[in-house]
Each structure stands twice: as structure tokens, then as C-alpha cells.
Protein backbone atom coordinates (compact mmCIF):
# COMPACT_ATOMS: atom_id res chain seq x y z
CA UNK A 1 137.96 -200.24 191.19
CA UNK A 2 138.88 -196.88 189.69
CA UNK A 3 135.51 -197.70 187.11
CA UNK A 4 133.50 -198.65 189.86
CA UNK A 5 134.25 -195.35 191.74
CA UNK A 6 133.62 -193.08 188.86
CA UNK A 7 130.37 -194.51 188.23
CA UNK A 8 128.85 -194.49 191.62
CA UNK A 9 130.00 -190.86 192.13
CA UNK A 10 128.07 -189.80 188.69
CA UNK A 11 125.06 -191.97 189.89
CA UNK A 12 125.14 -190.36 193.08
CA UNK A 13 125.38 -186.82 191.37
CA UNK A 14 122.76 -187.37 188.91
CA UNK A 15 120.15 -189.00 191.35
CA UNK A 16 121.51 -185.48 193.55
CA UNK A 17 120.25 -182.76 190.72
CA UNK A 18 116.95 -185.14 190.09
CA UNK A 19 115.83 -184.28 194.08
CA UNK A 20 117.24 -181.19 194.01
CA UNK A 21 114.73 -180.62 190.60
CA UNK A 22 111.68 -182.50 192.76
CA UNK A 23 112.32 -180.02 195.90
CA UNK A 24 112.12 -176.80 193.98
CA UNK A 25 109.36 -178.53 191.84
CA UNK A 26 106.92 -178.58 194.06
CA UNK A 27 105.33 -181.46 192.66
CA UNK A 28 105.13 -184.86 194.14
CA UNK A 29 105.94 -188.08 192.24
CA UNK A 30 102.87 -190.04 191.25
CA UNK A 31 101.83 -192.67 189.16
CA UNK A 32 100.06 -192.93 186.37
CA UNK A 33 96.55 -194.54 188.36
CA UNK A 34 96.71 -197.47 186.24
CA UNK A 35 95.77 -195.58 182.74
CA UNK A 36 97.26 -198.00 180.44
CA UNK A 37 94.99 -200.84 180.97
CA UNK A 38 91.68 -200.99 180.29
CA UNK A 39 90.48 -203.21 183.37
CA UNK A 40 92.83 -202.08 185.82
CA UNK A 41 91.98 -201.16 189.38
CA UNK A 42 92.98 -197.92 190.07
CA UNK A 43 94.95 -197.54 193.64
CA UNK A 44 94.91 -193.81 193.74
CA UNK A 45 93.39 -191.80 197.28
CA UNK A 46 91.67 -189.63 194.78
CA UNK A 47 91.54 -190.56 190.92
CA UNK A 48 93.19 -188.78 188.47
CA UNK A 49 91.05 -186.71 185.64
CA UNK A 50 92.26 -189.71 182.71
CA UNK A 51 90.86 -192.28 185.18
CA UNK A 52 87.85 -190.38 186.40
CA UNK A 53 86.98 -189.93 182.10
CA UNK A 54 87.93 -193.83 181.90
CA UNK A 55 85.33 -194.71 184.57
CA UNK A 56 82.36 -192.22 182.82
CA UNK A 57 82.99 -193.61 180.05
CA UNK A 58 82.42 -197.72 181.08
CA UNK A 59 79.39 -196.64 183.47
CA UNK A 60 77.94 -195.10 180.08
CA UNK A 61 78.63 -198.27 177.97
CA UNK A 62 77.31 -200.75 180.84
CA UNK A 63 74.31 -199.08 181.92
């Protein structure tokens, strides 16, 4: 139990300093919009510059 104890207090203080790091960050959590793949549907509101260069790029190869 003692084990168990331990490691949920050191989870809870590392998961602690990672929001504390986000707050004072600024900067929101996001995804990657699907970059990895090549056929992937991007689920983005807006798409990110790497998609956005991805998308150019097929338009120019298909039309």
C-alpha cells in the first residue's frame, strides 16, 4: 500500500508542475492535424501551416 501511495503522490505532483508549465505557457495543447499520414483528413478548425503546405502540394500534383 505504502508503493501504491508513493506513486500516486509523484503522479499527482508531476501531472501538477506539467499544468502549472501549460498555465504560464500560454499555449494551448494541440495536435499534430494529422501530419504523419499522407491521406489523412485533417480535423483541425483552422489547418496548421505543415497541413496547409501538404494540401498545395497534392492540388499541384492532381491538377
Amino acid at each position: 500500500m505504502t508503493y501504491f501511495l508513493v506513486t500516486f503522490v509523484v503522479m499527482l505532483v508531476v501531472i501538477t508542475i506539467m499544468a502549472i508549465g501549460v498555465i504560464f505557457g500560454r499555449r494551448a495543447i494541440k495536435g499534430s492535424c494529422g501530419g504523419g499520414m499522407s491521406k489523412a483528413e485533417c480535423v483541425c478548425v483552422e489547418k496548421c501551416d505543415k497541413r496547409k503546405k501538404m494540401d498545395a502540394e497534392a492540388h499541384l500534383t492532381q491538377g
